[in-house]
PDB file of N, CA and C in Angstrom:
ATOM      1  N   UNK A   1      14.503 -21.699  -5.908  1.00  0.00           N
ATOM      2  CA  UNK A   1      15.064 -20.473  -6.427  1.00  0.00           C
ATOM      3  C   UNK A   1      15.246 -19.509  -5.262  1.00  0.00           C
ATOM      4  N   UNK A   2      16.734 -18.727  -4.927  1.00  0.00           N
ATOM      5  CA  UNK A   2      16.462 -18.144  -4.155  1.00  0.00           C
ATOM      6  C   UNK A   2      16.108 -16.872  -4.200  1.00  0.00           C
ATOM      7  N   UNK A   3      15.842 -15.902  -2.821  1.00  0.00           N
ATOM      8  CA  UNK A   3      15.435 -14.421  -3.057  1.00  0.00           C
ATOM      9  C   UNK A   3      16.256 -13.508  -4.532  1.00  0.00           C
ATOM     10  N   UNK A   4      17.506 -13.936  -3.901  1.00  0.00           N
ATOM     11  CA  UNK A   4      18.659 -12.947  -5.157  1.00  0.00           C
ATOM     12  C   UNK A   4      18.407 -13.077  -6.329  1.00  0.00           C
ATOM     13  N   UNK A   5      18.118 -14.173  -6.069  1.00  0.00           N
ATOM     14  CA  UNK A   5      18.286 -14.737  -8.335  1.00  0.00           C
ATOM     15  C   UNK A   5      16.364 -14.045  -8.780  1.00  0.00           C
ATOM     16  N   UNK A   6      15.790 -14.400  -7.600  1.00  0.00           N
ATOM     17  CA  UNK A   6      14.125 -14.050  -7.950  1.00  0.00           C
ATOM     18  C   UNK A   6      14.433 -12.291  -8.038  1.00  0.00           C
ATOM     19  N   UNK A   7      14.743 -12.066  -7.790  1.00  0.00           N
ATOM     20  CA  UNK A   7      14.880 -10.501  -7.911  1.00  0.00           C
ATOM     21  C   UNK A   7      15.450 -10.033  -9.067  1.00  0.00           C
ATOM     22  N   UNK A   8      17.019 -10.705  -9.792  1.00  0.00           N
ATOM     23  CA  UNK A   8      17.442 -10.237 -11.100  1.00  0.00           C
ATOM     24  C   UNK A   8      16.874 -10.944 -12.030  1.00  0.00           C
ATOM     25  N   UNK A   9      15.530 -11.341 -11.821  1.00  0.00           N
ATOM     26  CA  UNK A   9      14.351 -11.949 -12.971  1.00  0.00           C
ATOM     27  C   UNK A   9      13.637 -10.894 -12.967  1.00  0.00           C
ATOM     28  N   UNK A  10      12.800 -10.532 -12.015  1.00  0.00           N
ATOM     29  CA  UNK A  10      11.546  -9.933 -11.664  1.00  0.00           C
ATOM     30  C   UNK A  10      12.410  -8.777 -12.697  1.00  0.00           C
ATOM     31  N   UNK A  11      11.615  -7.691 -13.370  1.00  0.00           N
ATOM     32  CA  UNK A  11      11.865  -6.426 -13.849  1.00  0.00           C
ATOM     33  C   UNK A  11      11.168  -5.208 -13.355  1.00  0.00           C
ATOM     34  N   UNK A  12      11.434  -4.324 -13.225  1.00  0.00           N
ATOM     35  CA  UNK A  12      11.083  -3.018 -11.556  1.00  0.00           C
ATOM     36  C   UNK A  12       9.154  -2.767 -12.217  1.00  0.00           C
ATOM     37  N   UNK A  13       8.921  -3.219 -13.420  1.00  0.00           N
ATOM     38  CA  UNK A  13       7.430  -3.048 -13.663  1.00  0.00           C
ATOM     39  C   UNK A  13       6.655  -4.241 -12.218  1.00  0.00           C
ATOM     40  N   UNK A  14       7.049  -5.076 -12.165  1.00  0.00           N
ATOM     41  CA  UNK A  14       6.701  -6.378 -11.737  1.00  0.00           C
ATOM     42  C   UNK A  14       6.998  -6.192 -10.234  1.00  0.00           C
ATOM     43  N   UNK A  15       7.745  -5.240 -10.034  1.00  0.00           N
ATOM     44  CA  UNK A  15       8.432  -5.122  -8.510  1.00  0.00           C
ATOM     45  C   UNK A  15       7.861  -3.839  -8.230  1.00  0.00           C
ATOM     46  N   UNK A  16       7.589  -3.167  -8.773  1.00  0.00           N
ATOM     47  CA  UNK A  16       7.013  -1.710  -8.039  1.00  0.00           C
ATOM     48  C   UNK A  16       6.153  -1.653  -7.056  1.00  0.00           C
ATOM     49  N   UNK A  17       4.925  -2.741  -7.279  1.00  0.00           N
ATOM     50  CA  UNK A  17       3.524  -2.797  -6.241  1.00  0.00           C
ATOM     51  C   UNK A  17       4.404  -2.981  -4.913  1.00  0.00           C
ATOM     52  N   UNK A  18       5.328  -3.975  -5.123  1.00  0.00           N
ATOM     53  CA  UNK A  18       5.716  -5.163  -4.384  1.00  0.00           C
ATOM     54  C   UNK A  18       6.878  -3.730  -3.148  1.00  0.00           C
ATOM     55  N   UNK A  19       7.301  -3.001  -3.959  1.00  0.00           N
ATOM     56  CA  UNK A  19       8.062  -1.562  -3.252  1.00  0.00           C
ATOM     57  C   UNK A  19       7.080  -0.417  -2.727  1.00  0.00           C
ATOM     58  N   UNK A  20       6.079  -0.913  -3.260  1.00  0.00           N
ATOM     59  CA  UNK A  20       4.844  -0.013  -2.799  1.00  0.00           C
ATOM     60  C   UNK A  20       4.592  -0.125  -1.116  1.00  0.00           C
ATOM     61  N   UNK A  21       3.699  -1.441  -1.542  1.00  0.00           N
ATOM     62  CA  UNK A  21       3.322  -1.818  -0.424  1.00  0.00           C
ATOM     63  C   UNK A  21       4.045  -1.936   0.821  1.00  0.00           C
ATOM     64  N   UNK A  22       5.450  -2.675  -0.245  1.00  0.00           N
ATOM     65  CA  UNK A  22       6.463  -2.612   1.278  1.00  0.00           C
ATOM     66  C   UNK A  22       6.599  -1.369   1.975  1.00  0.00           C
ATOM     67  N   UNK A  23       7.017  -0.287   1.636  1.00  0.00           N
ATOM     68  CA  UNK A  23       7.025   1.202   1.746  1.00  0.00           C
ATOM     69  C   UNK A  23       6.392   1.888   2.874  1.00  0.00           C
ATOM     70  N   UNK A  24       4.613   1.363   1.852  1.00  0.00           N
ATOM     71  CA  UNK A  24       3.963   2.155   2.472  1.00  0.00           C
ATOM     72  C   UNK A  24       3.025   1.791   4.173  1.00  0.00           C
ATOM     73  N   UNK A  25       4.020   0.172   4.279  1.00  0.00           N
ATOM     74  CA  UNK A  25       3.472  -0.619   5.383  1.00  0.00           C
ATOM     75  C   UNK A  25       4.297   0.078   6.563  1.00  0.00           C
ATOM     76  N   UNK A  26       5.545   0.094   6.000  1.00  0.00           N
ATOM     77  CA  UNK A  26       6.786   0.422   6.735  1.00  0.00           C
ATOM     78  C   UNK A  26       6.280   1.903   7.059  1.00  0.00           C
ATOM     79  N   UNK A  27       6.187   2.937   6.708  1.00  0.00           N
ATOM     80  CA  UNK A  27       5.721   4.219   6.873  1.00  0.00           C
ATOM     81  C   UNK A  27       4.539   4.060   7.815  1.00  0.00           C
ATOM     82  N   UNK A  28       3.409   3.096   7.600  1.00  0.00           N
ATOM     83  CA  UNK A  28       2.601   3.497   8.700  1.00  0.00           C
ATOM     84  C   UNK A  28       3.067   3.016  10.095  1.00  0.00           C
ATOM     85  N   UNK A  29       3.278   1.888  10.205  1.00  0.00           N
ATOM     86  CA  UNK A  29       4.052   1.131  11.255  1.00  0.00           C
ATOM     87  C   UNK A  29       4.627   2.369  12.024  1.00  0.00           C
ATOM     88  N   UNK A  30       5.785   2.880  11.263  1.00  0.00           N
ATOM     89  CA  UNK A  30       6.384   3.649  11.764  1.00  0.00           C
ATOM     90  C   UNK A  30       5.550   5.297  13.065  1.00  0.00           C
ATOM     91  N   UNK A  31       4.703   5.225  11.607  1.00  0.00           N
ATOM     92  CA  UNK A  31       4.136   6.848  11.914  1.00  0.00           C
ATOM     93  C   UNK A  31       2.649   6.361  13.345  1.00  0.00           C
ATOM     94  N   UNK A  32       2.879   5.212  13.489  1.00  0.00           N
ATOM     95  CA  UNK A  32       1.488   4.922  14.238  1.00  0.00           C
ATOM     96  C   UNK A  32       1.824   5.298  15.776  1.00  0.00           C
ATOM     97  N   UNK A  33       3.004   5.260  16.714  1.00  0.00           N
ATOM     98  CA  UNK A  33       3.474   5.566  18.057  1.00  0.00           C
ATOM     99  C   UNK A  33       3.436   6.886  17.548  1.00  0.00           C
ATOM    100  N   UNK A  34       3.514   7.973  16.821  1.00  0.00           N
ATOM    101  CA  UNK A  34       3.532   9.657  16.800  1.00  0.00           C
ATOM    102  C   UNK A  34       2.160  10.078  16.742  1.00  0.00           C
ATOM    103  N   UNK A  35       0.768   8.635  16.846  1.00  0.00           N
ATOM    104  CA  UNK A  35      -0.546   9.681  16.439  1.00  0.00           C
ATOM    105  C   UNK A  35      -1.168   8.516  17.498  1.00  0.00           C
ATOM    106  N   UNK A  36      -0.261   8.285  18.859  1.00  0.00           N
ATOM    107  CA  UNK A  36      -0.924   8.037  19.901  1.00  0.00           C
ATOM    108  C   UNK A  36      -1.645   6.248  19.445  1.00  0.00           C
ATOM    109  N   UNK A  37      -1.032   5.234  18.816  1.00  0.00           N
ATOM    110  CA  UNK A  37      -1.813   4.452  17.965  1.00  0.00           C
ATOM    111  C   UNK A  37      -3.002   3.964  18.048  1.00  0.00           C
ATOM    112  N   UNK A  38      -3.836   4.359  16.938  1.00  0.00           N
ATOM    113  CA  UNK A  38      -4.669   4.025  16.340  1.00  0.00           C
ATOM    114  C   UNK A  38      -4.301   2.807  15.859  1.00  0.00           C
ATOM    115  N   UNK A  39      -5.670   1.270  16.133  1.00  0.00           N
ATOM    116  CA  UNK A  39      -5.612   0.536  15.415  1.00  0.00           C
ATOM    117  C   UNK A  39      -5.590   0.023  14.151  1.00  0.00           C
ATOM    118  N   UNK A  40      -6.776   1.337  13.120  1.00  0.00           N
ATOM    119  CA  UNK A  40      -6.550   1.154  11.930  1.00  0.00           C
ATOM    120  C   UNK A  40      -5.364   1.485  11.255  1.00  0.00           C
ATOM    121  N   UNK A  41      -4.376   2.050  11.621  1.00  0.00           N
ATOM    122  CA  UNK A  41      -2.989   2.759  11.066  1.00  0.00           C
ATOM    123  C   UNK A  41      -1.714   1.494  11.308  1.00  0.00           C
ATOM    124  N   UNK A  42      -2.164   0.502  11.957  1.00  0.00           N
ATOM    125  CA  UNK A  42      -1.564  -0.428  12.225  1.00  0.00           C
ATOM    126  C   UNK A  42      -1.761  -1.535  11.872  1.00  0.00           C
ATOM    127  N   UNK A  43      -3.122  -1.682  11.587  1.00  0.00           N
ATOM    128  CA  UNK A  43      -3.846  -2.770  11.007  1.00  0.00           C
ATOM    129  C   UNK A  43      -3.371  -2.371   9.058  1.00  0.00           C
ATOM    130  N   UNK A  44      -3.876  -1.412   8.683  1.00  0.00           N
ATOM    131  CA  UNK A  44      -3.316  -0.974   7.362  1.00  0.00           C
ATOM    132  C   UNK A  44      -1.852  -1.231   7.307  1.00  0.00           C
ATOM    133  N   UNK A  45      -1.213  -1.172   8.337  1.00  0.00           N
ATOM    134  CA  UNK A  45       0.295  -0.707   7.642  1.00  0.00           C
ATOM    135  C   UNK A  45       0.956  -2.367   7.447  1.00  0.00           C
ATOM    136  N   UNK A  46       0.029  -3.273   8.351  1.00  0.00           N
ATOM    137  CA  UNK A  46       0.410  -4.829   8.838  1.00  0.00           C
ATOM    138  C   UNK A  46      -0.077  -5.478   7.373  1.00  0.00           C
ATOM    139  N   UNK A  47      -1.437  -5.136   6.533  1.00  0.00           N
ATOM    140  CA  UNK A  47      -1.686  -5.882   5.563  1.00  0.00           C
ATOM    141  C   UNK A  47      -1.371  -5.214   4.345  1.00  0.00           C
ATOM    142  N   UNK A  48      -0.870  -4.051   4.502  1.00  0.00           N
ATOM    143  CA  UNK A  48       0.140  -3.820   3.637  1.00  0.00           C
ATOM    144  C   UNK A  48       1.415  -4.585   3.536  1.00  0.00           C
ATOM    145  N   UNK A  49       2.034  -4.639   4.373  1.00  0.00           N
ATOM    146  CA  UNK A  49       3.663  -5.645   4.622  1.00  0.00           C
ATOM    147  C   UNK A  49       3.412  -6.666   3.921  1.00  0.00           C
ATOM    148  N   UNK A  50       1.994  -7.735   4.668  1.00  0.00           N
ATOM    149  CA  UNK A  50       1.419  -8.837   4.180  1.00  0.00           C
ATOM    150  C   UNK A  50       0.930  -8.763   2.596  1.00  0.00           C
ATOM    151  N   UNK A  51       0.716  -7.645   2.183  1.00  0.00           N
ATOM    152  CA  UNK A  51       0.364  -8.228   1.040  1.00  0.00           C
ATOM    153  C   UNK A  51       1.808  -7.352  -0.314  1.00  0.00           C
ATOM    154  N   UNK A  52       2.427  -7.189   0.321  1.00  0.00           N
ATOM    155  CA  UNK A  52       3.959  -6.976  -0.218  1.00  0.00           C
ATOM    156  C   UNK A  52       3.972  -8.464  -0.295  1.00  0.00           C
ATOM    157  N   UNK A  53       4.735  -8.735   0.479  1.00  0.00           N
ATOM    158  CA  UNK A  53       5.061 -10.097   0.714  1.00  0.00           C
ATOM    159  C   UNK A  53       4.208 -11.574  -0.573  1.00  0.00           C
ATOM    160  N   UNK A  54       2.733 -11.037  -0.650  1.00  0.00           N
ATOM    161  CA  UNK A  54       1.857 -11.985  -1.203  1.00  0.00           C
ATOM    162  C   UNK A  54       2.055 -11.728  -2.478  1.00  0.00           C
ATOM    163  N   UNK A  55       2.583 -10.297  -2.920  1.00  0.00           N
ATOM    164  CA  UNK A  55       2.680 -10.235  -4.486  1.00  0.00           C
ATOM    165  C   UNK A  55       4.229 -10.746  -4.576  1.00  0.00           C
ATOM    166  N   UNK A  56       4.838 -10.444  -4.163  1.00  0.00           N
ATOM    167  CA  UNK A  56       6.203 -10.892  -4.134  1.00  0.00           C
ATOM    168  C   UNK A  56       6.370 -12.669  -4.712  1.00  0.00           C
ATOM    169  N   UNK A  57       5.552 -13.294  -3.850  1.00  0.00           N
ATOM    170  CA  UNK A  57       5.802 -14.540  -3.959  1.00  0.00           C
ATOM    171  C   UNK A  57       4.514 -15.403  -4.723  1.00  0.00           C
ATOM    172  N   UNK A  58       3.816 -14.311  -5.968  1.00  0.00           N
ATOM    173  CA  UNK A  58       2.548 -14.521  -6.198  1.00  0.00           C
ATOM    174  C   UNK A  58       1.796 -15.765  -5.455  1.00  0.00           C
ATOM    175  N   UNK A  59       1.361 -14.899  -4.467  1.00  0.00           N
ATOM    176  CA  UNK A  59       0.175 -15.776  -3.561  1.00  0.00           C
ATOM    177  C   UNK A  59      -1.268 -15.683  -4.174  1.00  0.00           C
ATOM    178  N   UNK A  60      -2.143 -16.882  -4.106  1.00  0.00           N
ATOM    179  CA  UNK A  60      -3.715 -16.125  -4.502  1.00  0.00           C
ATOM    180  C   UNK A  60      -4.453 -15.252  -3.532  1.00  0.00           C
ATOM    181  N   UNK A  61      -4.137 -15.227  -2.371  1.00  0.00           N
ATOM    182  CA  UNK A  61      -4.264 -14.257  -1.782  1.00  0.00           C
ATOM    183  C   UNK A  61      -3.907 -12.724  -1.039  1.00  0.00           C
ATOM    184  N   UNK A  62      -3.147 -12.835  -2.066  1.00  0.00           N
ATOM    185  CA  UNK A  62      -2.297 -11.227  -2.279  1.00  0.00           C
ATOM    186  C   UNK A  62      -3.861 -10.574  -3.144  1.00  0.00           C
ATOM    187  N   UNK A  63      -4.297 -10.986  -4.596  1.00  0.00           N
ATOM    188  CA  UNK A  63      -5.353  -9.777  -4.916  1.00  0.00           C
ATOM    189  C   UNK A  63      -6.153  -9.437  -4.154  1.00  0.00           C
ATOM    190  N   UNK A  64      -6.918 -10.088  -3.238  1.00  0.00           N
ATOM    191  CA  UNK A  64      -8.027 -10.026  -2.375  1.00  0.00           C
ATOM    192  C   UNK A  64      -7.484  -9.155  -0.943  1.00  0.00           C
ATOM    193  N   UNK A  65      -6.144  -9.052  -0.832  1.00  0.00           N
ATOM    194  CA  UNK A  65      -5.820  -8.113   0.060  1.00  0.00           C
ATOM    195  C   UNK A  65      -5.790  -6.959  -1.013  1.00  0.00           C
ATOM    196  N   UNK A  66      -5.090  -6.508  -1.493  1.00  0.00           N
ATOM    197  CA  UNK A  66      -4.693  -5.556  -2.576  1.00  0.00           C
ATOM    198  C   UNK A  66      -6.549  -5.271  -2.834  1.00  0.00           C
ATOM    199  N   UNK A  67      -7.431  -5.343  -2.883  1.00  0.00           N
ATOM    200  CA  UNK A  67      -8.982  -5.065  -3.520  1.00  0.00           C
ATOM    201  C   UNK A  67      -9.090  -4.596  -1.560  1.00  0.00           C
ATOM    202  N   UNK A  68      -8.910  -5.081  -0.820  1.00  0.00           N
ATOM    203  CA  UNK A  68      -8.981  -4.571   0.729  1.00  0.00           C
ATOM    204  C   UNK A  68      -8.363  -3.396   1.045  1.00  0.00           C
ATOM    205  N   UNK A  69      -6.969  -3.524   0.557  1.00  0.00           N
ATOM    206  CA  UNK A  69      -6.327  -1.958   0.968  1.00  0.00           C
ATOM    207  C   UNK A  69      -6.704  -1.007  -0.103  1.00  0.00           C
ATOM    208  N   UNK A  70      -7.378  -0.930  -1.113  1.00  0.00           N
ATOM    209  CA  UNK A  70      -7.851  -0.064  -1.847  1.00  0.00           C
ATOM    210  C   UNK A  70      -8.984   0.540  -1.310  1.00  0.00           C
ATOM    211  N   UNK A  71      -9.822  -0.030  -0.801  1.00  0.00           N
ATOM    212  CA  UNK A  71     -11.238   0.287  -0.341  1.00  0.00           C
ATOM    213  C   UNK A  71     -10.362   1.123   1.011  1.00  0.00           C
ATOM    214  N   UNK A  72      -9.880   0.127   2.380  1.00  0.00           N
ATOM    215  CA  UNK A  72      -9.678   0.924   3.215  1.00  0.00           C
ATOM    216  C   UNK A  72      -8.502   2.168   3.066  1.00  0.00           C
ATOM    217  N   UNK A  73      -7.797   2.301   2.024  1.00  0.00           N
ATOM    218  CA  UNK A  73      -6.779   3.561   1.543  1.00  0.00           C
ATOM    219  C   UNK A  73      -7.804   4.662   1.524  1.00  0.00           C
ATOM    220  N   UNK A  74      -8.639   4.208   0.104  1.00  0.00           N
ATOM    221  CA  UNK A  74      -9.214   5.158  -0.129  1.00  0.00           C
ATOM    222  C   UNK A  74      -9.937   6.160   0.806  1.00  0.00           C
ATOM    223  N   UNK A  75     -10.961   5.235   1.532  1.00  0.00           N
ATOM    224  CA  UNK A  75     -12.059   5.459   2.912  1.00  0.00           C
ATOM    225  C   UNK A  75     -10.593   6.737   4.108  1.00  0.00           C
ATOM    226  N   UNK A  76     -10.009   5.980   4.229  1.00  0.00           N
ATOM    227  CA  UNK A  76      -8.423   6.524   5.527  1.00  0.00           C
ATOM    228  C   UNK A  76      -8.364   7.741   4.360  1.00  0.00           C
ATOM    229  N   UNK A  77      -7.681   8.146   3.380  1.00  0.00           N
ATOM    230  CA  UNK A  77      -7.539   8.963   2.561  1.00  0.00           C
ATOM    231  C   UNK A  77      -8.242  10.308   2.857  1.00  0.00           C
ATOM    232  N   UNK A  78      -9.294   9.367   2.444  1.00  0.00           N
ATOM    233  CA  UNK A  78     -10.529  11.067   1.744  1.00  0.00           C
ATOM    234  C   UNK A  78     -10.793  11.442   3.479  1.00  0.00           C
ATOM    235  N   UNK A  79     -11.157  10.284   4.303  1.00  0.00           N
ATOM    236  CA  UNK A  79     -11.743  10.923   5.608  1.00  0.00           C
ATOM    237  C   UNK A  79     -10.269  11.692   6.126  1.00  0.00           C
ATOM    238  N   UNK A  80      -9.446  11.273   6.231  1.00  0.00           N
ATOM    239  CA  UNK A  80      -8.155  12.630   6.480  1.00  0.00           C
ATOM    240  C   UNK A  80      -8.542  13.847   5.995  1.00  0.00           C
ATOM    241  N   UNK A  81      -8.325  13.718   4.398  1.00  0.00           N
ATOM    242  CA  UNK A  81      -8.320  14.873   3.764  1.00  0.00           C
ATOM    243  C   UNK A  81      -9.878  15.877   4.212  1.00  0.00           C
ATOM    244  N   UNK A  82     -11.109  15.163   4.265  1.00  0.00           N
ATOM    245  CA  UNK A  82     -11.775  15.434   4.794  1.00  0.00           C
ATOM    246  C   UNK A  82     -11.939  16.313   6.108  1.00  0.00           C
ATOM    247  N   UNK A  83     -11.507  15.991   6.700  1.00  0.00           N
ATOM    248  CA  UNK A  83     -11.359  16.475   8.392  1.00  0.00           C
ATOM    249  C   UNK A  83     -10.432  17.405   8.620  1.00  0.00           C
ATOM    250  N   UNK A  84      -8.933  17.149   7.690  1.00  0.00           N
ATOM    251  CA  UNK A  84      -7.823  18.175   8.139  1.00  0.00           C
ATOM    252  C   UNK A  84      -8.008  19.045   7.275  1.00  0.00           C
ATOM    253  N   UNK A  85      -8.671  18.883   5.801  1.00  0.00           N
ATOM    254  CA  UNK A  85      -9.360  19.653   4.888  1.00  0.00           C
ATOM    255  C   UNK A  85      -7.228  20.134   4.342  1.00  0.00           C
ATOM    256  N   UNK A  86      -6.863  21.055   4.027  1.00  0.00           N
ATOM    257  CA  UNK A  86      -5.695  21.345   4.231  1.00  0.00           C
ATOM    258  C   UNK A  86      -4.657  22.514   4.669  1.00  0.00           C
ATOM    259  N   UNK A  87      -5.290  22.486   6.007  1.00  0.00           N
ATOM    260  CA  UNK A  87      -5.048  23.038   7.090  1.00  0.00           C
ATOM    261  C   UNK A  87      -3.697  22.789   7.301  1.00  0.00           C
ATOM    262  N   UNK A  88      -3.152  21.454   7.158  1.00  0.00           N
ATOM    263  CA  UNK A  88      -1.836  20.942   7.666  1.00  0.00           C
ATOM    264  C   UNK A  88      -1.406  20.392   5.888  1.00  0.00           C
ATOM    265  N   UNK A  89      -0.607  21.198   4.929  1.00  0.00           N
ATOM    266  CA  UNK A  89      -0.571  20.490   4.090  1.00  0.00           C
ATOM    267  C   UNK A  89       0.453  19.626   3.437  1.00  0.00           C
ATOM    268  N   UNK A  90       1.160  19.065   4.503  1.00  0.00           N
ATOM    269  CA  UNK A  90       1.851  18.158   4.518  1.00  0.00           C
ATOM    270  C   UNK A  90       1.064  17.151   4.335  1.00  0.00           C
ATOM    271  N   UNK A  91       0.353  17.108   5.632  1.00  0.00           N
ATOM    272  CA  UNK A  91      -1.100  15.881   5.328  1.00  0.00           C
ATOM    273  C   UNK A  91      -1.403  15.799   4.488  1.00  0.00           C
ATOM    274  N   UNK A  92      -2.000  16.727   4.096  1.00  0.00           N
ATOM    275  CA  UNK A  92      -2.896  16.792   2.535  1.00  0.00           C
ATOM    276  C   UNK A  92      -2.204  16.006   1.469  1.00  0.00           C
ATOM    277  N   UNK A  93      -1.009  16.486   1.232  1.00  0.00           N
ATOM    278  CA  UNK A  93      -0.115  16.004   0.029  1.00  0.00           C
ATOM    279  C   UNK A  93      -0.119  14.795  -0.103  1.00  0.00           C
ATOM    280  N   UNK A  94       0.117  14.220   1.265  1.00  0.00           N
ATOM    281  CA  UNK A  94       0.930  13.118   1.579  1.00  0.00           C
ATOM    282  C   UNK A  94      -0.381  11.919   1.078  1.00  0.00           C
ATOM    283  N   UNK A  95      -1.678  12.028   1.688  1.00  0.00           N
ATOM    284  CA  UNK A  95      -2.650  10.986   1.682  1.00  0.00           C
ATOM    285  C   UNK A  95      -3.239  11.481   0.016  1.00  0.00           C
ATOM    286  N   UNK A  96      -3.082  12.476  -0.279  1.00  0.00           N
ATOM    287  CA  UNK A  96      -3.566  12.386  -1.938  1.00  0.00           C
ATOM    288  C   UNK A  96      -2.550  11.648  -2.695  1.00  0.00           C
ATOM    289  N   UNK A  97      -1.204  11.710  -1.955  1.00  0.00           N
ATOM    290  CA  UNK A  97      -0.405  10.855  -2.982  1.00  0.00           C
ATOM    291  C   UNK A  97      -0.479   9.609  -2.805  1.00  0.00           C
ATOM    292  N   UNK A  98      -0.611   8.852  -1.238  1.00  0.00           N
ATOM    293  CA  UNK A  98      -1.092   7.617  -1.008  1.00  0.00           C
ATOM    294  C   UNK A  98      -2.242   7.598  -1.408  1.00  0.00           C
ATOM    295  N   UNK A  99      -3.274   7.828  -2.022  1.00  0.00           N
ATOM    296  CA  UNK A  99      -4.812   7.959  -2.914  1.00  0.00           C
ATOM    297  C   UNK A  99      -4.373   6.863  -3.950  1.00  0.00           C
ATOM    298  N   UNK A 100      -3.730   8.030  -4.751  1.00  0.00           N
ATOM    299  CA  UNK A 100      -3.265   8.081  -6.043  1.00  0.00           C
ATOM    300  C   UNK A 100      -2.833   6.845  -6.619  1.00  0.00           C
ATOM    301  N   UNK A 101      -1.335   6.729  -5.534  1.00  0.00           N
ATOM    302  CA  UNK A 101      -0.402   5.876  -5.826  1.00  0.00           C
ATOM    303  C   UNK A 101      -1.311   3.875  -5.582  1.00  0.00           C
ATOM    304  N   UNK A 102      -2.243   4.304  -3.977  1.00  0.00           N
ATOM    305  CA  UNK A 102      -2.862   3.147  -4.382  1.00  0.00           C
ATOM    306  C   UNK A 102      -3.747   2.753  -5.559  1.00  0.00           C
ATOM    307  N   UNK A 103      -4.352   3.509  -5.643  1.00  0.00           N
ATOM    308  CA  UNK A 103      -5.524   3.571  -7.302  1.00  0.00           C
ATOM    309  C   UNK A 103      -4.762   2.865  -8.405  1.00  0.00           C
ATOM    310  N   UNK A 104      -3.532   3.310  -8.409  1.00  0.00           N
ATOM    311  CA  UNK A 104      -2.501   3.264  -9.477  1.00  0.00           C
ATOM    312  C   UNK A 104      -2.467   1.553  -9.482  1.00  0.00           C
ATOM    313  N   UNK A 105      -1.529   1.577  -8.618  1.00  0.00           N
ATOM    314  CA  UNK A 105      -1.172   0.101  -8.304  1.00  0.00           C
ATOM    315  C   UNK A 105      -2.103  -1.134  -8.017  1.00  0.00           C
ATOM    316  N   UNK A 106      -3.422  -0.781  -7.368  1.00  0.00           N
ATOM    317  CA  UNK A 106      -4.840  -1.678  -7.708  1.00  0.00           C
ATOM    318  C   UNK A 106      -4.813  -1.989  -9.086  1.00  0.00           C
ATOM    319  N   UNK A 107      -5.209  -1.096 -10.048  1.00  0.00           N
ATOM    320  CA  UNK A 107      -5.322  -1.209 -11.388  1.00  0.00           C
ATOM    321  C   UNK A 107      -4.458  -2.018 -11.896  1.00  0.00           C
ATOM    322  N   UNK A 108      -3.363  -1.564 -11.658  1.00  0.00           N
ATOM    323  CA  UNK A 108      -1.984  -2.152 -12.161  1.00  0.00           C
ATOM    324  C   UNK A 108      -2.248  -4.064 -11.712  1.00  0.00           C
ATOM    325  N   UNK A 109      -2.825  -4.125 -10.581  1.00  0.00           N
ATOM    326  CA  UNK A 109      -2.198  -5.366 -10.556  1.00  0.00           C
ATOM    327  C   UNK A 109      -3.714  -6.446 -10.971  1.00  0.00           C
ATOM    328  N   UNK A 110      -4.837  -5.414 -10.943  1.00  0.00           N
ATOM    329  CA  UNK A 110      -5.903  -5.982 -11.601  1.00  0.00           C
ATOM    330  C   UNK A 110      -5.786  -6.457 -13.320  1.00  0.00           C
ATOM    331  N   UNK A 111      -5.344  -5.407 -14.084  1.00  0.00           N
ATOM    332  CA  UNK A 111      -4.787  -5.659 -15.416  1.00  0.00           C
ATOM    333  C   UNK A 111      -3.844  -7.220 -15.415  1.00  0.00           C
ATOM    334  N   UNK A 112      -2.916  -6.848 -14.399  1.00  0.00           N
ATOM    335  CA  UNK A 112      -1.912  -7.970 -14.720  1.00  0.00           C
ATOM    336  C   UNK A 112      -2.405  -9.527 -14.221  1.00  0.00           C
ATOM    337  N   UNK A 113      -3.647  -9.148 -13.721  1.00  0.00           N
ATOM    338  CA  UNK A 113      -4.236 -10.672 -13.340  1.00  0.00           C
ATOM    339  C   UNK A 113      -4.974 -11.241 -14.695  1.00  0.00           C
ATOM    340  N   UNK A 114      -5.914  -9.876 -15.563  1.00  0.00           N
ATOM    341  CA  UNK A 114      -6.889 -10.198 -16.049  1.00  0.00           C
ATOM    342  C   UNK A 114      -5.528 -10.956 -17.495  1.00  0.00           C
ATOM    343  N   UNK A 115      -4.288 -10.523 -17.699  1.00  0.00           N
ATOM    344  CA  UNK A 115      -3.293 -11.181 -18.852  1.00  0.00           C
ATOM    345  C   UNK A 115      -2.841 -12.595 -18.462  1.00  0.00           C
TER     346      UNK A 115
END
């Protein structure tokens, strides 16, 4: 089956994580040469891609990343928000909505394992 046809199956409930992750891999990648790179911002943004990719093509090891970037989101998250407090609140916004949005999508794809 190829990518095209797997895509006008999939329905955007089933594809959202999968736009998530991609997204939010691509965004760190990106943002990691502007904050001097840090390994964890690169390491996050790499098993994010990777685990786009793992839900995409339901891998069994897509949940066990997805249960990884939740823990380290969260931890990267709060210690931002923590430290920049919201001083800069672009920051602020930005990692409460990456919080959020991961929390969201953990759940989401924990439910859809436990059906």
């Amino acid at each position: 089956m190829s990518f095209a046809s797997k895509l006008k199956i999939v329905d955007f409930k089933a594809l959202a994580p999968v736009i998530f992750y991609g997204i939010a891999g691509a965004i760190l990648l990106f943002l990691m040469p502007f904050s001097n790179f840090p390994p964890h911002i690169g390491l996050t943004g790499t098993l994010s891609l990777a685990t786009a990719y793992g839900i995409l093509k339901n891998r069994f090891w897509a949940f066990w990343l997805v249960l990884s970037l939740f823990a380290v989101a969260t931890v990267m998250s709060l210690y931002t928000l923590y430290i920049i407090g919201f001083a800069d609140w672009i920051v602020g916004v930005s990692m409460i909505t990456y919080a959020v949005l991961t929390w969201l999508f953990t759940f989401h794809i924990i439910l859809k394992r436990k059906s």
